[in-house]
N, C-alpha and C. Protein backbone atom coordinates (compact mmCIF):
# COMPACT_ATOMS: atom_id res chain seq x y z
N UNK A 1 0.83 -1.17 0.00
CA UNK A 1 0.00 0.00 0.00
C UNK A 1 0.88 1.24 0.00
N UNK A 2 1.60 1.50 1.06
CA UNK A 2 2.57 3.00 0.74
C UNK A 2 3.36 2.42 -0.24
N UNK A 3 3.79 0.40 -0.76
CA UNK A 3 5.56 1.04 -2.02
C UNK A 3 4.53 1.66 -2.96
N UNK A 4 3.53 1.94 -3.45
CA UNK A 4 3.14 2.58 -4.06
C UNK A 4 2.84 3.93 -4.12
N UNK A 5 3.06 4.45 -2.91
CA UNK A 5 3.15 6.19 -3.09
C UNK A 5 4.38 6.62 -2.82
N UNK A 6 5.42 5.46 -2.69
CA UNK A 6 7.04 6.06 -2.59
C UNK A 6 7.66 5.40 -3.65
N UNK A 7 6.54 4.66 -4.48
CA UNK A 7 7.49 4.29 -5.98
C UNK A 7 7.98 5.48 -6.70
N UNK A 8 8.88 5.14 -7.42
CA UNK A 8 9.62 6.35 -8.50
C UNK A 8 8.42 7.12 -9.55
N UNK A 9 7.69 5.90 -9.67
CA UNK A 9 6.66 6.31 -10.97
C UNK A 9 5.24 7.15 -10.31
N UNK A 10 5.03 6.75 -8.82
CA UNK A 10 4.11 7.97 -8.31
C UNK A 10 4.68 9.37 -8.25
N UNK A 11 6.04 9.27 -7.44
CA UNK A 11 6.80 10.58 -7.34
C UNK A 11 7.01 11.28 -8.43
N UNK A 12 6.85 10.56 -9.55
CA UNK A 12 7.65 11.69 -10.94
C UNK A 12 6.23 12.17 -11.34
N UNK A 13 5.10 11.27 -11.71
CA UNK A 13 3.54 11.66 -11.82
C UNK A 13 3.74 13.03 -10.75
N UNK A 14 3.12 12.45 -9.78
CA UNK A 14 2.94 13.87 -8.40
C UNK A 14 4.23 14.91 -8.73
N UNK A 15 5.02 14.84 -8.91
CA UNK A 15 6.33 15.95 -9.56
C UNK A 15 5.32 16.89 -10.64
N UNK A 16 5.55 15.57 -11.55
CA UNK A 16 5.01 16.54 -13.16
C UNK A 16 3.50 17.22 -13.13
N UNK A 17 2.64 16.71 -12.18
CA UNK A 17 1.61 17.36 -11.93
C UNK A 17 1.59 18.88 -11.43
N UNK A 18 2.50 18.50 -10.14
CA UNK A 18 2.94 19.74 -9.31
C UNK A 18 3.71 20.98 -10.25
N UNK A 19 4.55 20.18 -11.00
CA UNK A 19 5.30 20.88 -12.04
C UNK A 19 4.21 21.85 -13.21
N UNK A 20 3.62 21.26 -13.57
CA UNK A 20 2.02 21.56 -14.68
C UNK A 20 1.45 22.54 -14.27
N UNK A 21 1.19 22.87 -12.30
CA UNK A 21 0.74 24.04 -11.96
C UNK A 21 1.26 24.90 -11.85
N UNK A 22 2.35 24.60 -11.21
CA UNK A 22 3.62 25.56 -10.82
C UNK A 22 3.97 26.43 -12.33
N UNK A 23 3.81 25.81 -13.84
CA UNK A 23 3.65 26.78 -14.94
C UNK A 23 2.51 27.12 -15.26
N UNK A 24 1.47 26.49 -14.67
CA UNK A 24 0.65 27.46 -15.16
C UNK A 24 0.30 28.47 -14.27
N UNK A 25 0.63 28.46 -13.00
CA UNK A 25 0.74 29.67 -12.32
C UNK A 25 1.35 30.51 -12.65
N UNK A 26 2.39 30.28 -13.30
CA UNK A 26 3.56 31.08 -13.21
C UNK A 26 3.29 32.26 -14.73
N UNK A 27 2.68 31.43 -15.62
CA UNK A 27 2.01 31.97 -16.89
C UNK A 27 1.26 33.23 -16.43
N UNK A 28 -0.02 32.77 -15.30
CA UNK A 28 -0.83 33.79 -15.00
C UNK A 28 -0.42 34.72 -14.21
N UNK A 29 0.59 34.56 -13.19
CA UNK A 29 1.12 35.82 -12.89
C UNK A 29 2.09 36.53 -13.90
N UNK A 30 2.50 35.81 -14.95
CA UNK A 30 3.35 36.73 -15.77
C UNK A 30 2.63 37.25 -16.80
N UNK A 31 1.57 37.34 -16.91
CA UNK A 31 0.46 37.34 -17.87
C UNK A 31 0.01 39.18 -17.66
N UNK A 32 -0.45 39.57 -19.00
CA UNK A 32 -0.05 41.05 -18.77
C UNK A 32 -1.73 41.77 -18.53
N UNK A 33 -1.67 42.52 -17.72
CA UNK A 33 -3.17 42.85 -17.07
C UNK A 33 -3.87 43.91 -18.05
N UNK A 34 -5.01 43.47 -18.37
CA UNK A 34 -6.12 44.15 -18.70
C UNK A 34 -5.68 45.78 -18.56
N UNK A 35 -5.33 47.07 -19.52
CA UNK A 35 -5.87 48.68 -18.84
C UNK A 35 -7.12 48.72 -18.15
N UNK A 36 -6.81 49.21 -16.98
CA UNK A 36 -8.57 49.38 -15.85
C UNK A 36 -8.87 48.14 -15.12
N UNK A 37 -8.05 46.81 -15.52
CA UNK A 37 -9.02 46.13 -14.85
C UNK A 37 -8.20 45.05 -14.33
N UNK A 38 -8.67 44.06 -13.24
CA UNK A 38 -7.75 42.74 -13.00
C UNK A 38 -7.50 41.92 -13.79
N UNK A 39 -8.10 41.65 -14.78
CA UNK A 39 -8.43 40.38 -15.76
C UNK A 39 -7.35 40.86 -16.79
N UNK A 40 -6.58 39.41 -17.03
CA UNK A 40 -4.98 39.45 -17.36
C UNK A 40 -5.18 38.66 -18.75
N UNK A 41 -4.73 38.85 -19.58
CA UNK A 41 -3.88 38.08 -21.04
C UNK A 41 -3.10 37.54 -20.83
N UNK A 42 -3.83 35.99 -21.34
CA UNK A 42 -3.60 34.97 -21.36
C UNK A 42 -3.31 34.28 -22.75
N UNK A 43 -2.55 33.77 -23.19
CA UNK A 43 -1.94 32.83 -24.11
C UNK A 43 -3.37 31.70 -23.92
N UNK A 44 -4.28 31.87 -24.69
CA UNK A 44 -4.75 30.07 -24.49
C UNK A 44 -4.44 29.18 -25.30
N UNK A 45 -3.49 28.86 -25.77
CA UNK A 45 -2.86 27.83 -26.78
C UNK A 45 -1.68 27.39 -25.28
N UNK A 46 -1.63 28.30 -24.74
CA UNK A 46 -0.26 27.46 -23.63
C UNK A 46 -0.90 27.14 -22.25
N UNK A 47 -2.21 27.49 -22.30
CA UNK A 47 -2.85 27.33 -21.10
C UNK A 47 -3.52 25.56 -21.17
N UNK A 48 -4.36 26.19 -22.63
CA UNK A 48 -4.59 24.83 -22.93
C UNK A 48 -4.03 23.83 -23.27
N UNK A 49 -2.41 24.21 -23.42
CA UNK A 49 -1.78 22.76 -23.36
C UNK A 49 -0.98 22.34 -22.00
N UNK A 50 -0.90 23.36 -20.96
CA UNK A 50 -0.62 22.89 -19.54
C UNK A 50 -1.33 22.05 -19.06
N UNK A 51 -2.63 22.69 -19.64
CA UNK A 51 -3.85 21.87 -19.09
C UNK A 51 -4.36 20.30 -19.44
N UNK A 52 -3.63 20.61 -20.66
CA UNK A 52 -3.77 18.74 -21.36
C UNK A 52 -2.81 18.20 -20.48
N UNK A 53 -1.52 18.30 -20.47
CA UNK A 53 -0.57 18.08 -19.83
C UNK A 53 -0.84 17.38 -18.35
N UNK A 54 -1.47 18.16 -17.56
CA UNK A 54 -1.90 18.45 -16.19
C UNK A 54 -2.89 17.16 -16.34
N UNK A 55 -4.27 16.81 -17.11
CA UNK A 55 -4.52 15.92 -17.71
C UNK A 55 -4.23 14.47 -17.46
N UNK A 56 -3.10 14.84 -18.86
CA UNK A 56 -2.31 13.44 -19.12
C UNK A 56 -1.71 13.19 -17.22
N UNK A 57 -1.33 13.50 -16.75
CA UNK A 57 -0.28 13.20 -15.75
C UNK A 57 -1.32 13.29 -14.87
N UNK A 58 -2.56 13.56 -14.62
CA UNK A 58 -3.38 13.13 -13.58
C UNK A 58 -4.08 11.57 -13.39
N UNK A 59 -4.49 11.49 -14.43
CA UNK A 59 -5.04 10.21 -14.47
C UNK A 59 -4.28 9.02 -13.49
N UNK A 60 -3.08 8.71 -14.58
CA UNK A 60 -2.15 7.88 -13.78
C UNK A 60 -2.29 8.02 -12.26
N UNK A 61 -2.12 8.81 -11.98
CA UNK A 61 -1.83 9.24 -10.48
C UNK A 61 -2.97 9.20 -9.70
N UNK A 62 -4.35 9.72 -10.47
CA UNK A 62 -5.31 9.41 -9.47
C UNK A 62 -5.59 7.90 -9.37
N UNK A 63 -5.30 7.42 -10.77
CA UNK A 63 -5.86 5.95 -10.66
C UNK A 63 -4.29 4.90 -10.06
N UNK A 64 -3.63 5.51 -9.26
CA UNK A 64 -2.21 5.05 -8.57
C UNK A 64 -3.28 5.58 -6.76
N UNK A 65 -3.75 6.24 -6.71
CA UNK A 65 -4.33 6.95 -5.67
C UNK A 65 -5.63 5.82 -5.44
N UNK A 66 -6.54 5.89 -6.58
CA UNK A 66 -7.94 4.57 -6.29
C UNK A 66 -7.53 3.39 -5.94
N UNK A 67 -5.83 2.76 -6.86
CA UNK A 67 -5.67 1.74 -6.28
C UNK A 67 -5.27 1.49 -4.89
N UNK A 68 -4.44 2.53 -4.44
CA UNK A 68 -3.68 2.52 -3.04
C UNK A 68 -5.55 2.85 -1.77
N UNK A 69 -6.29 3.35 -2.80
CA UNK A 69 -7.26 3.33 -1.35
C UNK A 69 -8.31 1.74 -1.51
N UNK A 70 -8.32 1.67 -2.60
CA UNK A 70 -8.71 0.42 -2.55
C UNK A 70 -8.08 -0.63 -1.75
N UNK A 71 -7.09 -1.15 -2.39
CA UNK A 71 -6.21 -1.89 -1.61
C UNK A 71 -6.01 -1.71 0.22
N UNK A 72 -6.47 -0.50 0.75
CA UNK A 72 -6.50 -0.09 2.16
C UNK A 72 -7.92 -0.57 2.50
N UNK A 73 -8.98 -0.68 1.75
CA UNK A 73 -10.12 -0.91 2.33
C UNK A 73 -9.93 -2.17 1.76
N UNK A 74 -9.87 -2.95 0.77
CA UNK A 74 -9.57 -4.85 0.60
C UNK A 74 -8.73 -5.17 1.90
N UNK A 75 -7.41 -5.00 2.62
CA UNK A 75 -7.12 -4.61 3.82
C UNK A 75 -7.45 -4.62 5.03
N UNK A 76 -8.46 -3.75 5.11
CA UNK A 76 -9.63 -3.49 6.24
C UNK A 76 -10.44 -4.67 6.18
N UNK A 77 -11.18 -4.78 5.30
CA UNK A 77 -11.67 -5.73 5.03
C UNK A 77 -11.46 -7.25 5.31
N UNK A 78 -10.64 -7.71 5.44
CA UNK A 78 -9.79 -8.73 5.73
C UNK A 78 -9.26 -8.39 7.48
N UNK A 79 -8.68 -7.42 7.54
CA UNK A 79 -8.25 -7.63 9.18
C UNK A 79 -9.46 -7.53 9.90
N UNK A 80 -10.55 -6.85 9.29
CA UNK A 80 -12.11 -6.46 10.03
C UNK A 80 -12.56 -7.75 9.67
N UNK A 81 -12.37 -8.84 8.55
CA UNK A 81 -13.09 -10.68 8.67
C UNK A 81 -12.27 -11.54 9.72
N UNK A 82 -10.70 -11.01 9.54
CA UNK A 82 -9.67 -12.20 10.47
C UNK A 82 -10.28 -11.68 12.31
N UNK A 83 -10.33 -10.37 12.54
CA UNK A 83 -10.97 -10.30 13.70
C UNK A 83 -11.97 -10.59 14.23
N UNK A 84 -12.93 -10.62 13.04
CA UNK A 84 -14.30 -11.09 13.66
C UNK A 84 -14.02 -12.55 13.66
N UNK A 85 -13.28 -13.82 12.77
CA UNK A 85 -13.22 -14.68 13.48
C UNK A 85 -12.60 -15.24 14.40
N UNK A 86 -11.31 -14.41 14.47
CA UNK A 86 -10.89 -14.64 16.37
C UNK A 86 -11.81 -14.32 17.03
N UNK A 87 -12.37 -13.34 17.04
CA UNK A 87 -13.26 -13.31 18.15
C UNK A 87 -14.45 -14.27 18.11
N UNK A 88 -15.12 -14.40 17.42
CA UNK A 88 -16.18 -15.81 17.57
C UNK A 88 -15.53 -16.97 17.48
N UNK A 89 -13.86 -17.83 17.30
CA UNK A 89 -13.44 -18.41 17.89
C UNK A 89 -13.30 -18.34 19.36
N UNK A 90 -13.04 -17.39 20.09
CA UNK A 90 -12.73 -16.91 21.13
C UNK A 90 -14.09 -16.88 21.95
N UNK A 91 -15.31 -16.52 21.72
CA UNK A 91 -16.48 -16.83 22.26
C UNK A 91 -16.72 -18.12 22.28
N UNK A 92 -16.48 -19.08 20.89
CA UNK A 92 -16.44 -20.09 21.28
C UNK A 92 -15.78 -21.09 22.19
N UNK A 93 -14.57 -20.42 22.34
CA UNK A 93 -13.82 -21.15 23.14
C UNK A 93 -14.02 -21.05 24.40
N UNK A 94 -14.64 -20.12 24.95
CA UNK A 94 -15.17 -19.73 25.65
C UNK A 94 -16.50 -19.82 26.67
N UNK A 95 -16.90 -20.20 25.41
CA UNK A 95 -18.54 -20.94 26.07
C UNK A 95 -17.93 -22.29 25.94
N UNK A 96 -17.39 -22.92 25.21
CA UNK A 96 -16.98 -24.53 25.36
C UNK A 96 -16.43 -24.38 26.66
N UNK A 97 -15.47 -24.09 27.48
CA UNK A 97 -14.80 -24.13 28.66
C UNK A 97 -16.33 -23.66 30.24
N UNK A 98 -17.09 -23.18 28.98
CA UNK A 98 -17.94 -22.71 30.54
C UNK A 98 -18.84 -24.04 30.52
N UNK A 99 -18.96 -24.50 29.33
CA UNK A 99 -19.86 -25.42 29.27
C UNK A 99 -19.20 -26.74 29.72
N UNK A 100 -18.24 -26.84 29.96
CA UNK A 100 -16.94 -27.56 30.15
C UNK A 100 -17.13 -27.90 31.51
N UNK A 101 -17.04 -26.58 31.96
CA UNK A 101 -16.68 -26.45 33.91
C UNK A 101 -18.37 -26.78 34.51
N UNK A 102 -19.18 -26.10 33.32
CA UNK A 102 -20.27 -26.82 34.22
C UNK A 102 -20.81 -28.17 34.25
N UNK A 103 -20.06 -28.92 32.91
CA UNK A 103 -20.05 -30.14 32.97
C UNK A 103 -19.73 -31.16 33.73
N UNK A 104 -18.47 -30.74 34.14
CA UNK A 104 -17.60 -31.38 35.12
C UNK A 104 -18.32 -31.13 36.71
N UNK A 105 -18.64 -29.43 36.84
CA UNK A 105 -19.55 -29.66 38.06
C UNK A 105 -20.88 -30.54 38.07
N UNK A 106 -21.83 -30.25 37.27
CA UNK A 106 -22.77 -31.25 37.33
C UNK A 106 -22.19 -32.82 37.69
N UNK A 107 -21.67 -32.88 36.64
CA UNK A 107 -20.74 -34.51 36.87
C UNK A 107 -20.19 -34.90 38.13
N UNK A 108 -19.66 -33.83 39.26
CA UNK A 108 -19.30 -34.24 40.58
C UNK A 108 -20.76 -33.90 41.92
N UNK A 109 -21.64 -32.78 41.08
CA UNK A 109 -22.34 -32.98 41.78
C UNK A 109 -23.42 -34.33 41.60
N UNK A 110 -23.96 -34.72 40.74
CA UNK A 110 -24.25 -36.20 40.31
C UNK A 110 -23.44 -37.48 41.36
N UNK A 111 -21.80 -37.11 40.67
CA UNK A 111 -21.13 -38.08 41.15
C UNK A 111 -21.49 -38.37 42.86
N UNK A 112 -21.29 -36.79 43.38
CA UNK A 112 -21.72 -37.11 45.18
C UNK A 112 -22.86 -37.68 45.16
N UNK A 113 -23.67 -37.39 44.69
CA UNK A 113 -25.12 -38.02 44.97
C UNK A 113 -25.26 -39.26 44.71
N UNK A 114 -24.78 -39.45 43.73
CA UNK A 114 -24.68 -41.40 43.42
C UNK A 114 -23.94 -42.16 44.69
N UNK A 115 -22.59 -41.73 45.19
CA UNK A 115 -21.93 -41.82 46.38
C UNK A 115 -23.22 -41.96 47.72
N UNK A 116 -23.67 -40.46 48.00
CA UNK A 116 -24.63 -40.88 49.18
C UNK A 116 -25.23 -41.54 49.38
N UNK A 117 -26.49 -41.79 47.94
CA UNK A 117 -27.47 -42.64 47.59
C UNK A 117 -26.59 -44.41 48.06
N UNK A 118 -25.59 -44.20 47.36
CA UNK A 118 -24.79 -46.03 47.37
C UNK A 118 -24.55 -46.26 49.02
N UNK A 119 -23.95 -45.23 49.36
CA UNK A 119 -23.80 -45.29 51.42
C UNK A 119 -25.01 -45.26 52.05
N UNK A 120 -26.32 -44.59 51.72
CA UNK A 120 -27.87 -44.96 52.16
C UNK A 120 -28.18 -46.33 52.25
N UNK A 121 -28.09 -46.76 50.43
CA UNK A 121 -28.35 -48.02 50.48
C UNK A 121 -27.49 -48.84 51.03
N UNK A 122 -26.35 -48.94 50.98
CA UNK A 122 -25.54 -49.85 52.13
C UNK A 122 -25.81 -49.93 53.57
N UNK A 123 -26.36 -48.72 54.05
CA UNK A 123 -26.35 -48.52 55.60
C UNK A 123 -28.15 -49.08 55.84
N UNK A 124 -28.90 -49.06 54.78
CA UNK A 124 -29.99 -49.90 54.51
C UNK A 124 -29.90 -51.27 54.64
N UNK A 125 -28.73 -51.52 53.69
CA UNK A 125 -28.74 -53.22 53.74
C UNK A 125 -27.80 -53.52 55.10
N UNK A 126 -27.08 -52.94 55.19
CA UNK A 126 -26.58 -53.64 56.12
C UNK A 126 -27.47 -53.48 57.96
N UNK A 127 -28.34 -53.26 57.73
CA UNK A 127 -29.60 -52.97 58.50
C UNK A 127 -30.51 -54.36 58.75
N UNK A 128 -30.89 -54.30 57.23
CA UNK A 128 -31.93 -55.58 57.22
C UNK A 128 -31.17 -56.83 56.86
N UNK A 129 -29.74 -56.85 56.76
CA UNK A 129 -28.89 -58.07 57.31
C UNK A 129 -28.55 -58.25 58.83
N UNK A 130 -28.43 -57.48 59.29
CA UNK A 130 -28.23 -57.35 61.11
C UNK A 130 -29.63 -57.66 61.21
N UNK A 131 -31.05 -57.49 60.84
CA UNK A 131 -32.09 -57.90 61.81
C UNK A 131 -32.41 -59.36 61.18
N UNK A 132 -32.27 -59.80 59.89
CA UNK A 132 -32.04 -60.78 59.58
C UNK A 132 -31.68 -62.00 60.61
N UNK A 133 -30.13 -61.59 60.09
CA UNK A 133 -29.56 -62.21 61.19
C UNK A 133 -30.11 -62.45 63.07
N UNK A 134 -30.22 -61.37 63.30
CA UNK A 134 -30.66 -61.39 64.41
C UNK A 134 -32.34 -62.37 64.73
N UNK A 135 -33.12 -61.81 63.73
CA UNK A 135 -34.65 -63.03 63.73
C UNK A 135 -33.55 -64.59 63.97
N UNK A 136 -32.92 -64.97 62.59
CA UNK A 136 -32.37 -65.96 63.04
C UNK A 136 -31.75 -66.83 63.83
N UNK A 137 -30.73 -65.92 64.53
CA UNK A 137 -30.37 -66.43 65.94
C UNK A 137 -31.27 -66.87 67.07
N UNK A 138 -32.62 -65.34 66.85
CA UNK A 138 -33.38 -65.72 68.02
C UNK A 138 -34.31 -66.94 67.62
N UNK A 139 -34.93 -67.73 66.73
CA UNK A 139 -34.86 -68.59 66.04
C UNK A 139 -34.14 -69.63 66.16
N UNK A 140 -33.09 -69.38 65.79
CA UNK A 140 -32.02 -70.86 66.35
C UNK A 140 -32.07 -70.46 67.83
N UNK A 141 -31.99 -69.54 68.23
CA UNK A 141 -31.78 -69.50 70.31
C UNK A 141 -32.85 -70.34 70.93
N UNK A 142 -34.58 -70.04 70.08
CA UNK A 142 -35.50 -70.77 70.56
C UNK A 142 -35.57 -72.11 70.64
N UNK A 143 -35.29 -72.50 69.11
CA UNK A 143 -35.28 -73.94 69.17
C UNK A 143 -34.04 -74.68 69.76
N UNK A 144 -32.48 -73.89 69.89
CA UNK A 144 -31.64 -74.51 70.53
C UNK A 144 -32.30 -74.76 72.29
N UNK A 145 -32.57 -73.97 72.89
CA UNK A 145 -33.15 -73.91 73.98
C UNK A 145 -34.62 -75.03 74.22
N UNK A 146 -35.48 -75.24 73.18
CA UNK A 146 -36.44 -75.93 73.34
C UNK A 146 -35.23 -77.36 72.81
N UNK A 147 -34.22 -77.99 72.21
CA UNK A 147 -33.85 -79.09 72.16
C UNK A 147 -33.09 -79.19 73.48
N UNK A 148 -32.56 -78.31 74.23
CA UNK A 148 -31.65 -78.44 75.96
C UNK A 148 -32.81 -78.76 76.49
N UNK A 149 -34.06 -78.51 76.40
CA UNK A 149 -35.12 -79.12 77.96
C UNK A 149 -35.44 -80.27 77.52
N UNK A 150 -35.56 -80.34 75.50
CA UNK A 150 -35.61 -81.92 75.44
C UNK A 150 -34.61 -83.17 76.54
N UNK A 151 -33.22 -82.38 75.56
CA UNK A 151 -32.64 -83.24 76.04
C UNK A 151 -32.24 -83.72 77.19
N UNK A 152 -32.44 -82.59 78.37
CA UNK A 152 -32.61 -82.69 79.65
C UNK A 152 -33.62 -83.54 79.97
N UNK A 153 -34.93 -83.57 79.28
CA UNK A 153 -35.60 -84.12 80.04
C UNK A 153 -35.70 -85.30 79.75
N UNK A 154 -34.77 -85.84 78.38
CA UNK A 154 -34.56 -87.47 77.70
C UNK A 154 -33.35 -87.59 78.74
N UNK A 155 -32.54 -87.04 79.06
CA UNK A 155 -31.64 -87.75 80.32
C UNK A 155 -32.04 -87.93 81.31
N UNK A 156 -32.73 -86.95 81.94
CA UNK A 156 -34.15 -87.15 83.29
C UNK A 156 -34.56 -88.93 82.97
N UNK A 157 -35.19 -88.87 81.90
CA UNK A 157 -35.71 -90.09 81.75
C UNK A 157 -34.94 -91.09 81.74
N UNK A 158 -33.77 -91.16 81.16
CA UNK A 158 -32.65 -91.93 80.93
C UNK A 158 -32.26 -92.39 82.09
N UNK A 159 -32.02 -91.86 83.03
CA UNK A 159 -31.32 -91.70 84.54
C UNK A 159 -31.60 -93.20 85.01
N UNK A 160 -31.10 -94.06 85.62
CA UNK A 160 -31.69 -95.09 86.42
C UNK A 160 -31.78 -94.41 87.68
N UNK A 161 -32.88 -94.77 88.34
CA UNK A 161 -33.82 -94.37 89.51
C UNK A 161 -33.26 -95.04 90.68
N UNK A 162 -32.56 -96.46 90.24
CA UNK A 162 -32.85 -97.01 91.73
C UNK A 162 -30.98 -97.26 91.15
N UNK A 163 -30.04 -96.66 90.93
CA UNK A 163 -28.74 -96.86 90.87
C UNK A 163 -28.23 -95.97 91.85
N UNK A 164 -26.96 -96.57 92.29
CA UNK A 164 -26.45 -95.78 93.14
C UNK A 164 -25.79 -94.72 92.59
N UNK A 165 -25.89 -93.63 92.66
CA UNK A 165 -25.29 -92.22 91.79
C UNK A 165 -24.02 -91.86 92.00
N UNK A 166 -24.06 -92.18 93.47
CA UNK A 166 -22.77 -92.08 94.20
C UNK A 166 -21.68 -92.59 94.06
N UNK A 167 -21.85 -94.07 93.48
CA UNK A 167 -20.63 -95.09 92.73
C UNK A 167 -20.67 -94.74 91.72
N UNK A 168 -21.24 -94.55 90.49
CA UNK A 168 -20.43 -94.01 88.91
C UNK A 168 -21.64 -92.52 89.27
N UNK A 169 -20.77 -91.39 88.66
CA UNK A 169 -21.45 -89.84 88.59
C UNK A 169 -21.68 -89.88 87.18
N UNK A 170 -22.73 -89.55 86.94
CA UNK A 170 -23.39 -89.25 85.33
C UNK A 170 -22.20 -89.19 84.60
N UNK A 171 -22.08 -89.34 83.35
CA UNK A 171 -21.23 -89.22 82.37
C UNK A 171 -19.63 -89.43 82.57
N UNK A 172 -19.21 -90.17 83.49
CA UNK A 172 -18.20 -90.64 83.67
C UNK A 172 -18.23 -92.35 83.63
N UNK A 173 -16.83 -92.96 83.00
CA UNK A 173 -16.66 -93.98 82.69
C UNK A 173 -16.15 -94.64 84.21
N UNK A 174 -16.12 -96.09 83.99
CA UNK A 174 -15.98 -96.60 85.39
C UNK A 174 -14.52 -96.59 85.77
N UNK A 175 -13.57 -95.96 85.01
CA UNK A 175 -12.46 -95.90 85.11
C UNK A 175 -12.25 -94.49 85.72
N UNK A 176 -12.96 -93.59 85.44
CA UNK A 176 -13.03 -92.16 85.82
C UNK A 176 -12.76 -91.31 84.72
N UNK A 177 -13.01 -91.73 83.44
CA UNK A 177 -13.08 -90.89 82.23
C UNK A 177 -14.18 -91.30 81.69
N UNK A 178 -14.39 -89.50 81.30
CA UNK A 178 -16.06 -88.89 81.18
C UNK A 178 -16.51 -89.40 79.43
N UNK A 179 -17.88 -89.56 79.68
CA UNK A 179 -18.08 -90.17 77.79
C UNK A 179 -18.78 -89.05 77.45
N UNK A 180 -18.07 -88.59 76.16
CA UNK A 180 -18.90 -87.68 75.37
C UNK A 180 -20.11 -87.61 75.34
N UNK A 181 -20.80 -88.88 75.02
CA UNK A 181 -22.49 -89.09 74.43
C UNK A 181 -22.96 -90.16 75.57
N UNK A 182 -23.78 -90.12 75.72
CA UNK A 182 -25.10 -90.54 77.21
C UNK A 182 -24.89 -91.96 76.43
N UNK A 183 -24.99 -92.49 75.12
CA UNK A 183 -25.02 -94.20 74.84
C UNK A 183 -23.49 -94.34 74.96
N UNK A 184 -22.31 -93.79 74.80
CA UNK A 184 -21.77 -94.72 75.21
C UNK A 184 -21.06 -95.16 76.59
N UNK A 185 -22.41 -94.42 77.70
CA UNK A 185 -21.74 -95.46 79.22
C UNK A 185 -22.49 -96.33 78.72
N UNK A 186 -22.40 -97.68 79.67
CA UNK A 186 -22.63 -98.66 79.64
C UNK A 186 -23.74 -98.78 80.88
């Protein structure tokens, strides 16, 4: 954009232009005045060929001038498209990261809750396994307890009545070692 207004071929244009006025100024002040009045004699055969002149050597230069402003707004144009899409990259990137962080929070707040919910239900089950258990024992406690008065009362029965107790003691052998099970004294 400026090598074109510091090229050689703008400077000599803008020269010879500048040059074109600078004689034809120079014409009209040397130009000889009217008796009585301001209005000066003028050559128009040299006016009108400054003026072609002036002309010829404008064109170039203005159309050295349309291109250099063109080229500034094609330019604009482009750094005013590359900015607008950094920046709506940049929004995007932007809302992705928010959408990001709230992802990740949802996701840990979820995550705790799945956590509590799993420690509820554990502290649930392990609830109705302790009473479980517990029915059962008392269950086995009952019936262990209703088979001890059985069996108490099948040794009651067992007992000989008219033996001397005093010479062999229940569950001891006649040697003085005790028998595991009630059949095998003798």
């Amino acid at each position: 954009m400026a090598d074109h207004l510091a090229s050689p071929l703008a400077g000599e244009a803008a020269g010879a232009c500048a040059a074109l006025l600078d004689e034809l100024a120079g014409l009209i002040e040397r130009a000889k005045s009217m008796p009585l009045s301001t209005s000066a004699i003028i050559a128009r055969d040299e006016v009108l060929e400054l003026i072609g002149r002036a002309r010829e050597a404008l064109p170039a230069e203005l159309e050295r001038a349309r291109r250099v402003l063109a080229e500034r707004d094609e330019v604009r144009a482009r750094a005013s498209l590359e900015a607008e899409e950094i920046l709506s990259a940049a929004r995007a990137q932007a809302a992705h990261l928010v959408q990001r962080t709230e992802v990740v929070r949802q996701a840990e707040l979820h995550a705790e809750r799945l956590l509590q919910d799993a420690e509820a239900e554990a502290r649930r089950i392990r609830r109705e396994a302790d009473d479980y258990v517990d029915r059962k024992l008392a269950a086995f406690e009952i019936v262990l307890d209703r088979t001890m008065r059985a069996v108490r009362a099948g040794r009651e029965r067992l007992a000989p009545s008219g033996v001397d107790e005093a010479a062999e003691p229940a569950g001891t052998t006649p040697a003085g070692e005790e028998h595991f099970f009630d059949q095998d004294r003798t």
